[in-house]
C-alpha atoms as a PDB file:
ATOM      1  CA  UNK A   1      25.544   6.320  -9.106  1.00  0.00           C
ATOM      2  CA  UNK A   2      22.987   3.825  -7.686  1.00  0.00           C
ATOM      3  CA  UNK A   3      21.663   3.759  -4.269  1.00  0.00           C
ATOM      4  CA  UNK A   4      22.089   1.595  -1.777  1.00  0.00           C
ATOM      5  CA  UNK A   5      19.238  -1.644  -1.294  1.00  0.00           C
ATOM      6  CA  UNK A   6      18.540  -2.699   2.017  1.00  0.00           C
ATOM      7  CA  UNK A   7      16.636  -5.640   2.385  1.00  0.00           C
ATOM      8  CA  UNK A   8      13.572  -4.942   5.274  1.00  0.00           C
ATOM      9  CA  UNK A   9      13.064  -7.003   8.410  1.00  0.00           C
ATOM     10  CA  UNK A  10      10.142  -6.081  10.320  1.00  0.00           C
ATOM     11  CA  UNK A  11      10.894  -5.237  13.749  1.00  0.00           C
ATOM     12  CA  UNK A  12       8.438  -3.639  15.374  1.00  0.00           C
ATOM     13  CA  UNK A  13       5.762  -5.388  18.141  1.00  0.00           C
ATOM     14  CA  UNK A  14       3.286  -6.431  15.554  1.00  0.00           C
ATOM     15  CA  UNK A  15       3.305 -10.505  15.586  1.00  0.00           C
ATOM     16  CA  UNK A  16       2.309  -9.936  11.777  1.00  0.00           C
ATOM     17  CA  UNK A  17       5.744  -9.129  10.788  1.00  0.00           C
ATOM     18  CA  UNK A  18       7.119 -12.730  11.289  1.00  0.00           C
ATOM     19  CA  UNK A  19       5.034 -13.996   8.812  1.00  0.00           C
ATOM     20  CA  UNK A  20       5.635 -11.442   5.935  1.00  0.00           C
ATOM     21  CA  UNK A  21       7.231 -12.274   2.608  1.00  0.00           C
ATOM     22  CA  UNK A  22       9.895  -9.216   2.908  1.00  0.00           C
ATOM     23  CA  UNK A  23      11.367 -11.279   6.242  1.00  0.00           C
ATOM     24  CA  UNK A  24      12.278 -14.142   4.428  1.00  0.00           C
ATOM     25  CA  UNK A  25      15.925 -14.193   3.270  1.00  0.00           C
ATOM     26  CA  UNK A  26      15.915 -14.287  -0.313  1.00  0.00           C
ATOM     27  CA  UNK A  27      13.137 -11.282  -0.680  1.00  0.00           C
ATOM     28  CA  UNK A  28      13.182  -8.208  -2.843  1.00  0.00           C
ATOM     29  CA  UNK A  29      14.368  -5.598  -1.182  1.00  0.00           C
ATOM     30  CA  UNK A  30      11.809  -3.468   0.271  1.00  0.00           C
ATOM     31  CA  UNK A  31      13.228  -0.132   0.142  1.00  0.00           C
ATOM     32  CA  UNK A  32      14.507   0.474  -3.768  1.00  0.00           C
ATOM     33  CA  UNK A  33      15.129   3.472  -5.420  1.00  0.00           C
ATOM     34  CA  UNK A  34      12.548   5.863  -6.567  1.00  0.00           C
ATOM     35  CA  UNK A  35      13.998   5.893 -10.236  1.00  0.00           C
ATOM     36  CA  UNK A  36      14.333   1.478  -9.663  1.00  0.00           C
ATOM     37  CA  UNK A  37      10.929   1.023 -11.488  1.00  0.00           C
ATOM     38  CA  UNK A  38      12.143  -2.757 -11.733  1.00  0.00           C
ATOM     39  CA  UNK A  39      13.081  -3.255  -8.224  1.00  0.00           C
ATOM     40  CA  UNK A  40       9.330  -1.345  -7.029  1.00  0.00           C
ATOM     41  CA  UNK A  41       7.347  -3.695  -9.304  1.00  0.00           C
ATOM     42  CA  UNK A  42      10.347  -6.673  -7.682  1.00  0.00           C
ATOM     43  CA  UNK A  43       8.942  -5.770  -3.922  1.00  0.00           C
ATOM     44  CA  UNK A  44       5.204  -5.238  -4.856  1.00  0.00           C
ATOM     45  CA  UNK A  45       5.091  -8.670  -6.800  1.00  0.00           C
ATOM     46  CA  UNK A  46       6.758  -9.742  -3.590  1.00  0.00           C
ATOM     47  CA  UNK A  47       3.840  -8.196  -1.973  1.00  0.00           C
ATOM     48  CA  UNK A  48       0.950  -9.578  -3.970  1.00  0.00           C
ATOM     49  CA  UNK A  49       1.870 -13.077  -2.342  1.00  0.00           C
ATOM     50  CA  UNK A  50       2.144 -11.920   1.290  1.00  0.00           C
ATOM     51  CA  UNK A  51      -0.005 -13.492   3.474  1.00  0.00           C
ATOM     52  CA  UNK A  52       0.104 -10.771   5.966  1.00  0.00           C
ATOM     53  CA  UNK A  53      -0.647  -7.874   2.905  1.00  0.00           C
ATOM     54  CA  UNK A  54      -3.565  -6.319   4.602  1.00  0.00           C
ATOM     55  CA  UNK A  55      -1.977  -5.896   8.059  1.00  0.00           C
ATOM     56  CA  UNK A  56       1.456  -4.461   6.364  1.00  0.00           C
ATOM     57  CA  UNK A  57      -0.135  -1.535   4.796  1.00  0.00           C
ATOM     58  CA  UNK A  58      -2.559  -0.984   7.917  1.00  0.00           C
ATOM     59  CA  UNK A  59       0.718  -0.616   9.908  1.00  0.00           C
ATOM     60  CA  UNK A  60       2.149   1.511   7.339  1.00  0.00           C
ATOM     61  CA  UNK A  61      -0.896   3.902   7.111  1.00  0.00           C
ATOM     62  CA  UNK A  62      -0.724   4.442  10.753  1.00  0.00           C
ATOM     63  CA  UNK A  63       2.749   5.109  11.405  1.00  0.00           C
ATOM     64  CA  UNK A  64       2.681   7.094   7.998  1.00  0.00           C
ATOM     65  CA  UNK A  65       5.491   4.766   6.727  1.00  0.00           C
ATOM     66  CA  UNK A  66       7.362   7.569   4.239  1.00  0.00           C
ATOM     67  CA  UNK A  67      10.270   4.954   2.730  1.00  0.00           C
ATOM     68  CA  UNK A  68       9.736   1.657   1.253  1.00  0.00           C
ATOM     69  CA  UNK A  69       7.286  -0.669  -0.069  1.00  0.00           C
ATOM     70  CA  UNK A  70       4.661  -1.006   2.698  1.00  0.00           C
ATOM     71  CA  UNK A  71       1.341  -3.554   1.748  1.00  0.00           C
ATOM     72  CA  UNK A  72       2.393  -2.767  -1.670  1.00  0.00           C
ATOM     73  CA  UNK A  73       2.136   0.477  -2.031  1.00  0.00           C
ATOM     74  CA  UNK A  74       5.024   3.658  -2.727  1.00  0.00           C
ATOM     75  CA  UNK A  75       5.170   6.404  -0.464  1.00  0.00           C
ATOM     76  CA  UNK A  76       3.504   8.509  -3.219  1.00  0.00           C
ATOM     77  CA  UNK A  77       0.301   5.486  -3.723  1.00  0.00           C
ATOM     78  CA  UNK A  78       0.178   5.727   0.254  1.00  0.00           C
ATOM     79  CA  UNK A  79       0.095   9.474   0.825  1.00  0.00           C
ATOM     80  CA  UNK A  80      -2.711   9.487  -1.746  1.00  0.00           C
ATOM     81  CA  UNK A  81      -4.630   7.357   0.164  1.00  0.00           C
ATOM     82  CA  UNK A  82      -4.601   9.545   3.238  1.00  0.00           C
ATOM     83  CA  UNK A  83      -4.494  12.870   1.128  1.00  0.00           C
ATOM     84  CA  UNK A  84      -7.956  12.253  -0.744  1.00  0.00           C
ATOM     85  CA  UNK A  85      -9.378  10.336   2.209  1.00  0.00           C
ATOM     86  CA  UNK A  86      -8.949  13.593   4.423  1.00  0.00           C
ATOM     87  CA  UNK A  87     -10.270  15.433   1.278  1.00  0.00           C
ATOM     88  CA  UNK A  88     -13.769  13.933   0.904  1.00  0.00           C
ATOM     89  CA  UNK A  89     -13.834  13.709   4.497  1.00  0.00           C
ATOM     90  CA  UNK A  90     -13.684  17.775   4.399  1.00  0.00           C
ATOM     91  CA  UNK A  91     -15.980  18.083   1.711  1.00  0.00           C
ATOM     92  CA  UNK A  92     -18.678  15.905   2.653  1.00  0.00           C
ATOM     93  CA  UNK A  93     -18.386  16.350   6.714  1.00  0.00           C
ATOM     94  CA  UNK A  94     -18.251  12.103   7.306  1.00  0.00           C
ATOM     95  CA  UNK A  95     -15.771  11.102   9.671  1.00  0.00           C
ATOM     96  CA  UNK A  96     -12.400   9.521   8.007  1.00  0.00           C
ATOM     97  CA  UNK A  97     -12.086   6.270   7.143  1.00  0.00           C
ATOM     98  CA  UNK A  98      -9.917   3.809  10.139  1.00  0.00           C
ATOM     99  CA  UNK A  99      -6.667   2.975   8.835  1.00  0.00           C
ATOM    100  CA  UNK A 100      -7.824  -1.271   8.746  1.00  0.00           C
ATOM    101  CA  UNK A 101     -11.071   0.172   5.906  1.00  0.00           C
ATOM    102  CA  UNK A 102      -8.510   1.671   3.462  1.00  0.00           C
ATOM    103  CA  UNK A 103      -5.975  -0.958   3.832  1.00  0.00           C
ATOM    104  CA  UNK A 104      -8.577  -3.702   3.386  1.00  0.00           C
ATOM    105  CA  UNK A 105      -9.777  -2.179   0.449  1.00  0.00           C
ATOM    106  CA  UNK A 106      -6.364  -1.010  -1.215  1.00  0.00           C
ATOM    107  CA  UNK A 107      -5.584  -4.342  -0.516  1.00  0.00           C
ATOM    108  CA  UNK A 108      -8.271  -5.459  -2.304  1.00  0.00           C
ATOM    109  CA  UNK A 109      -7.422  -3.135  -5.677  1.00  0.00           C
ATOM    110  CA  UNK A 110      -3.707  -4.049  -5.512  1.00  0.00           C
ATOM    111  CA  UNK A 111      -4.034  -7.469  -5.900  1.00  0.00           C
ATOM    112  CA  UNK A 112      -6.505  -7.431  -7.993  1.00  0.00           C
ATOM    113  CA  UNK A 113      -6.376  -8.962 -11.127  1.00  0.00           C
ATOM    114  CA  UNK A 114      -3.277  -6.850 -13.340  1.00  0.00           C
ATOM    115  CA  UNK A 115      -5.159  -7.639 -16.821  1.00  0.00           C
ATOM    116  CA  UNK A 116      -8.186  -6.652 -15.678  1.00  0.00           C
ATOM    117  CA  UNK A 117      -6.690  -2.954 -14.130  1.00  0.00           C
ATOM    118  CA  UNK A 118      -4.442  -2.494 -17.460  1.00  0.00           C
ATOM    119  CA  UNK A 119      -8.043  -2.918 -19.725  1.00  0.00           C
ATOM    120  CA  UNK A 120      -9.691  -0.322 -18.004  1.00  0.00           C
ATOM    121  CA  UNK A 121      -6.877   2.096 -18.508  1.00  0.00           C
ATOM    122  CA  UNK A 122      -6.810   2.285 -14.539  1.00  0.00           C
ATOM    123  CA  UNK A 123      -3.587   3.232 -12.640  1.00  0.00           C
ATOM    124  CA  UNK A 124      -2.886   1.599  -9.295  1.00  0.00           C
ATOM    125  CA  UNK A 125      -3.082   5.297  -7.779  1.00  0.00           C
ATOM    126  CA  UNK A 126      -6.062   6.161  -9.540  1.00  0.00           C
ATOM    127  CA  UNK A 127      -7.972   2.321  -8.237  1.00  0.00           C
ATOM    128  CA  UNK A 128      -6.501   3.479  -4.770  1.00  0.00           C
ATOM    129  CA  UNK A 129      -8.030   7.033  -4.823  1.00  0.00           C
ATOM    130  CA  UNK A 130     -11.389   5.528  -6.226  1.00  0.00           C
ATOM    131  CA  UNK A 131     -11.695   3.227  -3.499  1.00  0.00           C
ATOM    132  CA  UNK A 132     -11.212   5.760  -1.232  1.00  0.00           C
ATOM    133  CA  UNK A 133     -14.308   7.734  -2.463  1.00  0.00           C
ATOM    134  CA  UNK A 134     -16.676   4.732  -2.376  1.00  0.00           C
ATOM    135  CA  UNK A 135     -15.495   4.487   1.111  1.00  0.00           C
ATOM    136  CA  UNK A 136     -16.712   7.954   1.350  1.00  0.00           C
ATOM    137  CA  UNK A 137     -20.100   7.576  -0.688  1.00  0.00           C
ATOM    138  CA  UNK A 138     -20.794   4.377   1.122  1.00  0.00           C
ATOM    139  CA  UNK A 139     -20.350   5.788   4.156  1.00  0.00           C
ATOM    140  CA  UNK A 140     -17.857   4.102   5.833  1.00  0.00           C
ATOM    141  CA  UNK A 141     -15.836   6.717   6.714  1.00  0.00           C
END
Protein backbone atom coordinates (compact mmCIF):
# COMPACT_ATOMS: atom_id res chain seq x y z
CA UNK A 1 0.00 0.00 0.00
CA UNK A 2 1.67 3.40 -0.67
CA UNK A 3 0.67 6.64 0.72
CA UNK A 4 -0.68 9.33 -0.70
CA UNK A 5 1.93 12.49 -2.12
CA UNK A 6 0.73 15.81 -1.89
CA UNK A 7 2.61 18.31 -3.50
CA UNK A 8 3.11 21.60 -0.82
CA UNK A 9 2.07 25.17 -1.58
CA UNK A 10 2.99 27.54 0.98
CA UNK A 11 0.18 29.42 2.25
CA UNK A 12 0.76 31.05 5.11
CA UNK A 13 1.56 35.19 5.48
CA UNK A 14 5.24 34.84 5.01
CA UNK A 15 6.09 36.72 1.50
CA UNK A 16 9.01 34.01 1.46
CA UNK A 17 6.77 31.31 0.40
CA UNK A 18 6.19 32.71 -3.18
CA UNK A 19 9.55 32.36 -3.99
CA UNK A 20 10.25 28.73 -2.78
CA UNK A 21 11.18 25.84 -5.04
CA UNK A 22 8.28 23.45 -3.50
CA UNK A 23 5.60 26.25 -5.07
CA UNK A 24 6.60 25.76 -8.40
CA UNK A 25 4.49 23.23 -10.34
CA UNK A 26 6.66 20.55 -11.32
CA UNK A 27 8.37 20.17 -7.61
CA UNK A 28 8.96 17.10 -5.53
CA UNK A 29 6.49 16.62 -3.37
CA UNK A 30 7.13 17.93 -0.05
CA UNK A 31 5.39 15.65 2.18
CA UNK A 32 6.61 11.81 1.15
CA UNK A 33 6.46 8.90 3.04
CA UNK A 34 8.62 8.12 5.94
CA UNK A 35 9.69 4.64 4.40
CA UNK A 36 10.04 6.95 0.59
CA UNK A 37 13.86 7.33 1.23
CA UNK A 38 13.89 8.31 -2.63
CA UNK A 39 11.18 10.78 -2.58
CA UNK A 40 12.95 12.54 1.02
CA UNK A 41 16.35 12.80 -0.72
CA UNK A 42 13.71 14.01 -4.19
CA UNK A 43 12.35 17.11 -1.84
CA UNK A 44 15.68 17.87 0.02
CA UNK A 45 17.67 18.02 -3.39
CA UNK A 46 14.70 20.18 -4.23
CA UNK A 47 15.66 22.05 -1.20
CA UNK A 48 19.38 22.49 -1.64
CA UNK A 49 18.45 24.91 -4.64
CA UNK A 50 15.82 27.02 -2.85
CA UNK A 51 16.52 30.38 -2.71
CA UNK A 52 14.36 30.99 0.23
CA UNK A 53 16.14 27.68 2.28
CA UNK A 54 17.04 29.60 5.33
CA UNK A 55 13.66 31.31 5.87
CA UNK A 56 11.71 27.78 5.18
CA UNK A 57 13.24 25.98 8.00
CA UNK A 58 13.13 29.22 10.33
CA UNK A 59 9.33 29.06 9.72
CA UNK A 60 9.30 25.47 10.27
CA UNK A 61 11.27 25.61 13.61
CA UNK A 62 8.85 28.05 14.92
CA UNK A 63 5.63 26.65 14.14
CA UNK A 64 7.29 23.18 15.02
CA UNK A 65 6.38 21.98 11.46
CA UNK A 66 5.81 17.95 12.43
CA UNK A 67 5.03 16.66 8.51
CA UNK A 68 7.04 17.29 5.53
CA UNK A 69 10.23 18.47 4.26
CA UNK A 70 10.67 21.94 5.82
CA UNK A 71 14.36 23.91 4.84
CA UNK A 72 15.42 20.46 4.19
CA UNK A 73 15.13 18.82 7.01
CA UNK A 74 12.62 15.51 8.31
CA UNK A 75 10.56 15.91 11.19
CA UNK A 76 13.04 13.61 13.03
CA UNK A 77 16.47 16.09 11.70
CA UNK A 78 14.14 19.06 12.97
CA UNK A 79 13.05 17.82 16.39
CA UNK A 80 16.75 17.14 16.97
CA UNK A 81 17.55 20.45 16.46
CA UNK A 82 15.22 21.78 19.12
CA UNK A 83 15.68 18.60 21.40
CA UNK A 84 19.60 19.05 21.91
CA UNK A 85 19.36 22.83 21.63
CA UNK A 86 17.00 22.83 24.81
CA UNK A 87 19.50 20.20 26.18
CA UNK A 88 22.75 22.21 26.32
CA UNK A 89 20.70 25.08 27.07
CA UNK A 90 19.76 23.08 30.48
CA UNK A 91 23.08 21.94 31.07
CA UNK A 92 25.07 24.90 30.62
CA UNK A 93 22.32 27.65 31.90
CA UNK A 94 22.79 29.98 28.33
CA UNK A 95 19.68 31.10 26.98
CA UNK A 96 18.41 29.01 23.72
CA UNK A 97 19.38 29.69 20.56
CA UNK A 98 16.45 32.10 18.25
CA UNK A 99 14.90 30.00 15.77
CA UNK A 100 16.77 32.40 12.60
CA UNK A 101 20.66 31.07 14.54
CA UNK A 102 19.81 27.35 14.09
CA UNK A 103 18.21 27.67 10.81
CA UNK A 104 21.08 29.78 9.47
CA UNK A 105 23.43 27.40 10.56
CA UNK A 106 21.53 24.03 9.65
CA UNK A 107 21.23 25.73 6.62
CA UNK A 108 24.62 26.11 6.38
CA UNK A 109 25.47 22.09 7.15
CA UNK A 110 22.70 20.93 4.78
CA UNK A 111 23.92 22.35 1.87
CA UNK A 112 27.07 21.87 2.46
CA UNK A 113 29.18 20.13 0.29
CA UNK A 114 27.65 16.05 0.19
CA UNK A 115 31.35 14.63 -0.55
CA UNK A 116 32.79 16.44 1.92
CA UNK A 117 29.91 15.24 4.84
CA UNK A 118 30.06 11.46 3.41
CA UNK A 119 34.29 11.59 4.05
CA UNK A 120 33.97 12.47 7.44
CA UNK A 121 31.57 9.68 8.17
CA UNK A 122 29.11 12.59 9.31
CA UNK A 123 25.28 12.12 9.20
CA UNK A 124 23.10 15.09 8.33
CA UNK A 125 21.54 14.64 11.99
CA UNK A 126 24.71 14.27 13.59
CA UNK A 127 26.24 17.90 11.45
CA UNK A 128 22.78 19.33 12.68
CA UNK A 129 23.23 18.37 16.40
CA UNK A 130 26.99 19.53 16.22
CA UNK A 131 26.09 22.80 15.06
CA UNK A 132 23.82 23.15 17.61
CA UNK A 133 26.52 22.73 20.36
CA UNK A 134 28.95 25.26 18.83
CA UNK A 135 26.00 27.48 18.98
CA UNK A 136 26.05 26.64 22.57
CA UNK A 137 29.97 26.82 23.21
CA UNK A 138 30.12 29.98 21.21
CA UNK A 139 27.65 31.44 23.01
CA UNK A 140 25.09 32.34 20.88
CA UNK A 141 22.44 30.88 22.48
Amino acid sequence: MSALIVNFRPSEDGEWTEWAECAKPDAAPMFPSDADTVAIEAAKDNCRACPVLVECLEAALKRGESWGIWGGLTPDERNAIRRNVTRQARRTGEPRATAAELADEAARKFTADPVESEQTGDTEAGQLDEAAGQLVSAGAL
